[in-house]
Protein backbone atom coordinates (compact mmCIF):
# COMPACT_ATOMS: atom_id res chain seq x y z
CA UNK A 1 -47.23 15.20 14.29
CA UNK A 2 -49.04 17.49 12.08
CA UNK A 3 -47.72 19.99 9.57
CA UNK A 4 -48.56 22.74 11.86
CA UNK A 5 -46.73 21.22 14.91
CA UNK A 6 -43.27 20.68 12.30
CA UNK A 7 -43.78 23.90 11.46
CA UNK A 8 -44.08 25.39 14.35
CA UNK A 9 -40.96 22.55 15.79
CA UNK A 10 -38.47 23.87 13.25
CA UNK A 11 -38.78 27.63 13.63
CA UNK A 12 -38.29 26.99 17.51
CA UNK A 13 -35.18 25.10 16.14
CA UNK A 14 -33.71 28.13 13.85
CA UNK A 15 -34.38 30.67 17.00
CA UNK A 16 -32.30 28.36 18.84
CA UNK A 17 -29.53 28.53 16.24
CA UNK A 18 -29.78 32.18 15.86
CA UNK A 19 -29.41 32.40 19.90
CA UNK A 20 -26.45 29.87 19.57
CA UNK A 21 -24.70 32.41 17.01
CA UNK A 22 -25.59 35.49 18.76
CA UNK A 23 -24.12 33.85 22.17
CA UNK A 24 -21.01 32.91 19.61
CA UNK A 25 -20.47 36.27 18.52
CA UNK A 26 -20.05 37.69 21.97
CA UNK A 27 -18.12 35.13 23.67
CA UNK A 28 -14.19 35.47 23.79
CA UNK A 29 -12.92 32.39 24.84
CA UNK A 30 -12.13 30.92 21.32
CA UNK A 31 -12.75 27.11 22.50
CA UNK A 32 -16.45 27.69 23.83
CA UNK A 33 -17.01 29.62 20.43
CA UNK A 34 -15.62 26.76 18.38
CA UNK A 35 -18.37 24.61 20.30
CA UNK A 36 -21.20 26.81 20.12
CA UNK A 37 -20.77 27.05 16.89
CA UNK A 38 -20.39 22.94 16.20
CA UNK A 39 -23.48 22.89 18.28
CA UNK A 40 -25.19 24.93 15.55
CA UNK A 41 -23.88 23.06 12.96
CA UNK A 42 -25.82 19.63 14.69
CA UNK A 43 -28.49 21.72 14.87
CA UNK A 44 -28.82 22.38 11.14
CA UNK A 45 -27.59 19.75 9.88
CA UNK A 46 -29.90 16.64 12.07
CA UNK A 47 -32.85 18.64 13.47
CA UNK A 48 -33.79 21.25 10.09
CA UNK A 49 -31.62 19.31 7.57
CA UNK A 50 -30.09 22.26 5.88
CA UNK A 51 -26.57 20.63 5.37
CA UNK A 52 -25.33 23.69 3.34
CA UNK A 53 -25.99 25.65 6.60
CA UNK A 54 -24.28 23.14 8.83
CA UNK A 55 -20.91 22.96 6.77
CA UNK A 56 -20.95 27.00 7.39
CA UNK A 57 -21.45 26.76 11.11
CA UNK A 58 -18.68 24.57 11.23
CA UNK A 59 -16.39 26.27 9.19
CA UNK A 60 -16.94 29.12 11.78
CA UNK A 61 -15.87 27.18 14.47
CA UNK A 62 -12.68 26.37 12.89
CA UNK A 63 -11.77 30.28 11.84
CA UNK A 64 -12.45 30.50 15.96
CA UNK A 65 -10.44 27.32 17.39
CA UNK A 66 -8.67 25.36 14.18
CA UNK A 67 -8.10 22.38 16.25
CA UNK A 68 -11.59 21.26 17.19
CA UNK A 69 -11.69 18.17 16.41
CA UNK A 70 -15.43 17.25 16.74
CA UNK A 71 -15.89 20.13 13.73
CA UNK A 72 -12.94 18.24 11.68
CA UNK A 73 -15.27 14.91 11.98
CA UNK A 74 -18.15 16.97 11.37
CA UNK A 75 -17.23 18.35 8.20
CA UNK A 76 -15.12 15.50 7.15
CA UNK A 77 -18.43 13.51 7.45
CA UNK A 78 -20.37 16.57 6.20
CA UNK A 79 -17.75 16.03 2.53
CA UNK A 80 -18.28 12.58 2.37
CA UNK A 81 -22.37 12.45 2.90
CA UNK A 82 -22.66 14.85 -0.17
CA UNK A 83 -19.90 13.84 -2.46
CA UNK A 84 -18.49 17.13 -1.65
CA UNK A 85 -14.73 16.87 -2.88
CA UNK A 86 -13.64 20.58 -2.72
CA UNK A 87 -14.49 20.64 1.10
CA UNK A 88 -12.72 17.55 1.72
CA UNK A 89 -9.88 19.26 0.00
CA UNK A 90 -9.86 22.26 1.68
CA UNK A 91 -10.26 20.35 4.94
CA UNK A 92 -6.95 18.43 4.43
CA UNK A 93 -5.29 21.12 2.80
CA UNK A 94 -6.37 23.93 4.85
CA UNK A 95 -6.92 22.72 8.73
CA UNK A 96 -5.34 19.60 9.49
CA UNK A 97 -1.75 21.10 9.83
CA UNK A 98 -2.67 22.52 13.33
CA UNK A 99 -2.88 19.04 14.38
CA UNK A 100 0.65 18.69 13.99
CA UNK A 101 1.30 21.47 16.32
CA UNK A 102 2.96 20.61 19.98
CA UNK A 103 -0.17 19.86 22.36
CA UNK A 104 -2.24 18.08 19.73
CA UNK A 105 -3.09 15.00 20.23
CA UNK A 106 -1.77 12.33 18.46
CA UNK A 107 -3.94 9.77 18.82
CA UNK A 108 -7.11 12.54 17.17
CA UNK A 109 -4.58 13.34 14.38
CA UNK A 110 -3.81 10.16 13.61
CA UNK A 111 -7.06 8.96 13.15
CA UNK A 112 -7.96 11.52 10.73
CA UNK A 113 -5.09 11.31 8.45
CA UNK A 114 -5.69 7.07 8.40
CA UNK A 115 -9.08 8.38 7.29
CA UNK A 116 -8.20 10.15 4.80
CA UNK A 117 -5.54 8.49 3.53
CA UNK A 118 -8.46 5.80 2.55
CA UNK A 119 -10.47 9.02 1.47
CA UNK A 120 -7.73 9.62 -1.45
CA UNK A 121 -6.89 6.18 -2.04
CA UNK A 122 -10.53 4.76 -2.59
CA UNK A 123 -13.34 7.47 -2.37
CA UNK A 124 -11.62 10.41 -4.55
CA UNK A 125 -8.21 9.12 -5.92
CA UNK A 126 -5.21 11.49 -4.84
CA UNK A 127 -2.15 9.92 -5.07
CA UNK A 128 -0.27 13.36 -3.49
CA UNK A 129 -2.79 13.90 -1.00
CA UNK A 130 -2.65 10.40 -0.36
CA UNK A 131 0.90 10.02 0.14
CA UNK A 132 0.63 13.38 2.65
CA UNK A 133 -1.57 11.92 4.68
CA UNK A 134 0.78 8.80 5.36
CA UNK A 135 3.74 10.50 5.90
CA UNK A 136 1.80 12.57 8.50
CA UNK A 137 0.21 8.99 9.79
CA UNK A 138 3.84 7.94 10.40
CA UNK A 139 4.99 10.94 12.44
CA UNK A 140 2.05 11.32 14.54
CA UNK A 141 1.85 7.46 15.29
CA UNK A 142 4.83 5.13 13.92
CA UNK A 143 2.82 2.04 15.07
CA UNK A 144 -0.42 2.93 13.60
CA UNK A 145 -1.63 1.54 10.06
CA UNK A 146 1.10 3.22 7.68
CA UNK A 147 2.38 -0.15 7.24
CA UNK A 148 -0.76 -0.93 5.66
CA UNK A 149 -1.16 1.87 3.73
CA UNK A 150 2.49 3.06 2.62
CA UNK A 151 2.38 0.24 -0.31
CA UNK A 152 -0.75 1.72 -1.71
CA UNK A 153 0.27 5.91 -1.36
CA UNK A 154 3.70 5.97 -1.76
CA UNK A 155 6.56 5.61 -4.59
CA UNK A 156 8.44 2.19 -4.33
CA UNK A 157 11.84 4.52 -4.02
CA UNK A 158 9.96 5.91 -0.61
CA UNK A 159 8.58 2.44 0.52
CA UNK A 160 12.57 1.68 0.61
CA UNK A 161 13.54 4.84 2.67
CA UNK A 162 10.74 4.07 4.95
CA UNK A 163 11.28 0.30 5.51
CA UNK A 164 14.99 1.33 6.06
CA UNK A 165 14.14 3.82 8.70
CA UNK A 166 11.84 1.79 10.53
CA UNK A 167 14.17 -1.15 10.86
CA UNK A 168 16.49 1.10 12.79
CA UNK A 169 14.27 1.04 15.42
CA UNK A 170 13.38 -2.78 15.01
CA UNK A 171 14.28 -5.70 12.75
CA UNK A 172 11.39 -7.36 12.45
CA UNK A 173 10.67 -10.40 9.77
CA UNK A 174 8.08 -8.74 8.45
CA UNK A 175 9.77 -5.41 7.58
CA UNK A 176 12.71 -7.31 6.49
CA UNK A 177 10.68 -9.36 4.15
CA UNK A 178 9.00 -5.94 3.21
CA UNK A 179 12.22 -4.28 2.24
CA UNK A 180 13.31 -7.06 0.16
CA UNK A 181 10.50 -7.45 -2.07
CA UNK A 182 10.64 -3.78 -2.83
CA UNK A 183 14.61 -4.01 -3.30
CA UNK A 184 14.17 -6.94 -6.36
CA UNK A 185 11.55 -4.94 -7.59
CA UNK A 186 13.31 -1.77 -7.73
CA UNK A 187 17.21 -2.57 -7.62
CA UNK A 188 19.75 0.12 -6.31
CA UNK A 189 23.23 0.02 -6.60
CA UNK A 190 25.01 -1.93 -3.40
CA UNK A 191 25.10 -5.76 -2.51
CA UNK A 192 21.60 -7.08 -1.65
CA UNK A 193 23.53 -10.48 -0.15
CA UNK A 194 23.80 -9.28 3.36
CA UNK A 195 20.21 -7.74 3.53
CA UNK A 196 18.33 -11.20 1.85
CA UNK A 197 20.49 -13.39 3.94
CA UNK A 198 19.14 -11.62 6.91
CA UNK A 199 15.41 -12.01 6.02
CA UNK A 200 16.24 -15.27 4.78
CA UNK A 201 16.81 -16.35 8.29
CA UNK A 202 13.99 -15.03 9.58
CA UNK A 203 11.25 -15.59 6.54
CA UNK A 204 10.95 -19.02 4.87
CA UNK A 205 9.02 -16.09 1.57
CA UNK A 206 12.74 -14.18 1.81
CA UNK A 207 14.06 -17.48 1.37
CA UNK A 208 12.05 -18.35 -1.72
CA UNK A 209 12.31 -14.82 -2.98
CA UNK A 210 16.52 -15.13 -2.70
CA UNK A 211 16.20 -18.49 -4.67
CA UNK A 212 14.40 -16.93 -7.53
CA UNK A 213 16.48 -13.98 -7.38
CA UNK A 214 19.64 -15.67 -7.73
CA UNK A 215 18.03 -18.38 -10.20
CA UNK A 216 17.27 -15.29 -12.39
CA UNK A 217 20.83 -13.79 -12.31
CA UNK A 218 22.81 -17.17 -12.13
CA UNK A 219 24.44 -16.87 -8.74
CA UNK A 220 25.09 -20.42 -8.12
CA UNK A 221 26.45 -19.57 -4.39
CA UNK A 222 23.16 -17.29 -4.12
CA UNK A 223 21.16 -20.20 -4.49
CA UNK A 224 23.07 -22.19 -2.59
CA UNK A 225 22.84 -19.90 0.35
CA UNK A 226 19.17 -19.28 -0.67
CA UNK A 227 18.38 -23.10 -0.59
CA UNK A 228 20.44 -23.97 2.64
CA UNK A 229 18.08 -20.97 4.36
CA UNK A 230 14.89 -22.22 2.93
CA UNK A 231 15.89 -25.77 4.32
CA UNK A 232 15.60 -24.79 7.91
CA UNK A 233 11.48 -24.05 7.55
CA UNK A 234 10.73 -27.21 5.64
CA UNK A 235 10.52 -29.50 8.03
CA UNK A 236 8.56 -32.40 6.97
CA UNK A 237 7.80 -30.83 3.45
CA UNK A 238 11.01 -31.86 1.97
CA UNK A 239 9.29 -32.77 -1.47
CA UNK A 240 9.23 -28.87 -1.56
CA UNK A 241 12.90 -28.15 -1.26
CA UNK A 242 13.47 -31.26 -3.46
CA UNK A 243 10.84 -29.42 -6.23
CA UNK A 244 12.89 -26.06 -6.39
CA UNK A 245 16.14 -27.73 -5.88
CA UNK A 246 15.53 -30.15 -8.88
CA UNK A 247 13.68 -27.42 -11.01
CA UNK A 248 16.69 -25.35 -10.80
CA UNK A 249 18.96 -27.68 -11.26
CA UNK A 250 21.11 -27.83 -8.56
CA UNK A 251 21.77 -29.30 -5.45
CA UNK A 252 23.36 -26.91 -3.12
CA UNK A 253 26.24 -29.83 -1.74
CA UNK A 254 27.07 -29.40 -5.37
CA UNK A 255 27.80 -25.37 -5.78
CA UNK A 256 31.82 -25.61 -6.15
CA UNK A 257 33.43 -24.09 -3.11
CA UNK A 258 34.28 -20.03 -2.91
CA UNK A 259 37.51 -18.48 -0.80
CA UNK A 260 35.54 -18.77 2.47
CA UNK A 261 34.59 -22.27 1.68
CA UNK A 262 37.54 -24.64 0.82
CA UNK A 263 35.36 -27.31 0.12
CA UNK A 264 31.89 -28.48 0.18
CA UNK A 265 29.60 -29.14 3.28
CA UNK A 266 28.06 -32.52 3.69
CA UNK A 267 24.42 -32.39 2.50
CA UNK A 268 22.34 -32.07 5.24
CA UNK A 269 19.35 -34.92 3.67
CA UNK A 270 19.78 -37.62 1.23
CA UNK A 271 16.95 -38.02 -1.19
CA UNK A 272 16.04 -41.56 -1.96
CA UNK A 273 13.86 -41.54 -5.49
């Protein structure tokens, strides 16, 4: 293609976006106006490669329609392709609350906010706007990747509320596991027996993690517990029961009996050296 015929290919390219913003300006539905006007923004952005105009064109299609969510991709993609931080701000700060909104959908919103909760954890670091976007992630879609993202954007203190919430609506092993490795690291007043004998039963790493935590507060029935639990996912790898218990030193047949227990249970192996 010569110069001539680019020439002559890109001002039959801006008419075109002048029609598609004249047609914009007289159209009242506020949906066809938000399209028209992400149709322009292609337009300037692919075919003429005037990016600056694009990100305009788009912006008008939010002031007509604030939900669009082919314009949110657009500019979010628009922010990212020229290192454009302020417009990736304003985007999150400024026009991804109507996706909240009754009628949205969820599965669009949710998407977004997972994107940029990556945006402020990796591209730009926000730790405020990154924490937003997951507690936005978890209302919109309680199954989606918060779990993966809540340890990197949020507080430990709201990694604990959280975990605690979502085991209300299931107890799984790995949330209990979750919630105790955040409760050793950031104790709160209350017994932590019932919760780590829980996970304990369910997680041969709660186990472990209850050993060392009672190891490091001397709770000789904590370890006992902690060791009897761990027992049940050794299996055939006793030498690694027999490795903690003997580094510790203790055997849990051994831990003197409490008012529950009047005396001691039988030990469930015998070790032969």
């Amino acid at each position: 293609m010569t110069t001539s015929e680019q020439r002559d290919r890109q001002r039959l390219w801006h008419r075109h976006c002048l029609q598609l913003e004249r047609r914009a300006a007289i159209t009242r539905d506020p949906l066809a106006v938000a399209r028209l006007h992400h149709q322009r923004g292609f337009v300037q952005a692919t075919l003429l490669g005037d990016t600056a105009a694009a990100i305009q064109a788009w912006l008008d299609g939010l002031a007509a329609w604030p939900g669009h969510v082919p314009t949110l991709i657009a500019l979010r993609d628009a922010a990212l392709a020229t290192d454009d931080q302020p417009l990736a701000r304003r985007l999150f700060d400024a026009h991804l609350d109507v996706l909240n909104r009754p009628g949205a959908e969820a599965r669009d919103a949710a998407e977004l906010y997972t994107f940029f909760a990556w945006i402020w954890l990796l591209r730009w670091p926000d730790a405020d706007r990154a924490a937003v976007a997951v507690r936005r992630l978890d209302a919109l879609a309680p199954d989606g990747d918060g779990d993966f993202l809540a340890p990197l954007a949020l507080p430990t203190s709201d990694q604990i509320l959280r975990l605690e919430r979502r085991l209300e609506a299931g107890r799984t092993p790995e949330r209990l596991t979750a919630l105790v490795e955040l409760s050793l690291r950031s104790p709160r007043p209350g017994d932590l027996r019932p919760l780590l004998a829980e996970a304990a039963g369910v997680d041969p790493y709660a186990a472990t993690r209850w050993v060392e935590h009672a190891t490091s507060v001397d709770d000789a029935r904590g370890r006992a517990e902690a060791l009897e639990a761990l027992a049940r996912f050794c299996g055939p790898y006793k030498p690694v029961l027999r490795f903690l218990a003997g580094s510790s030193g203790i055997c849990w047949w051994m831990t003197p009996p409490g008012p529950a227990r009047r005396s001691p249970p039988p030990p469930r192996w015998r070790w032969t050296g």
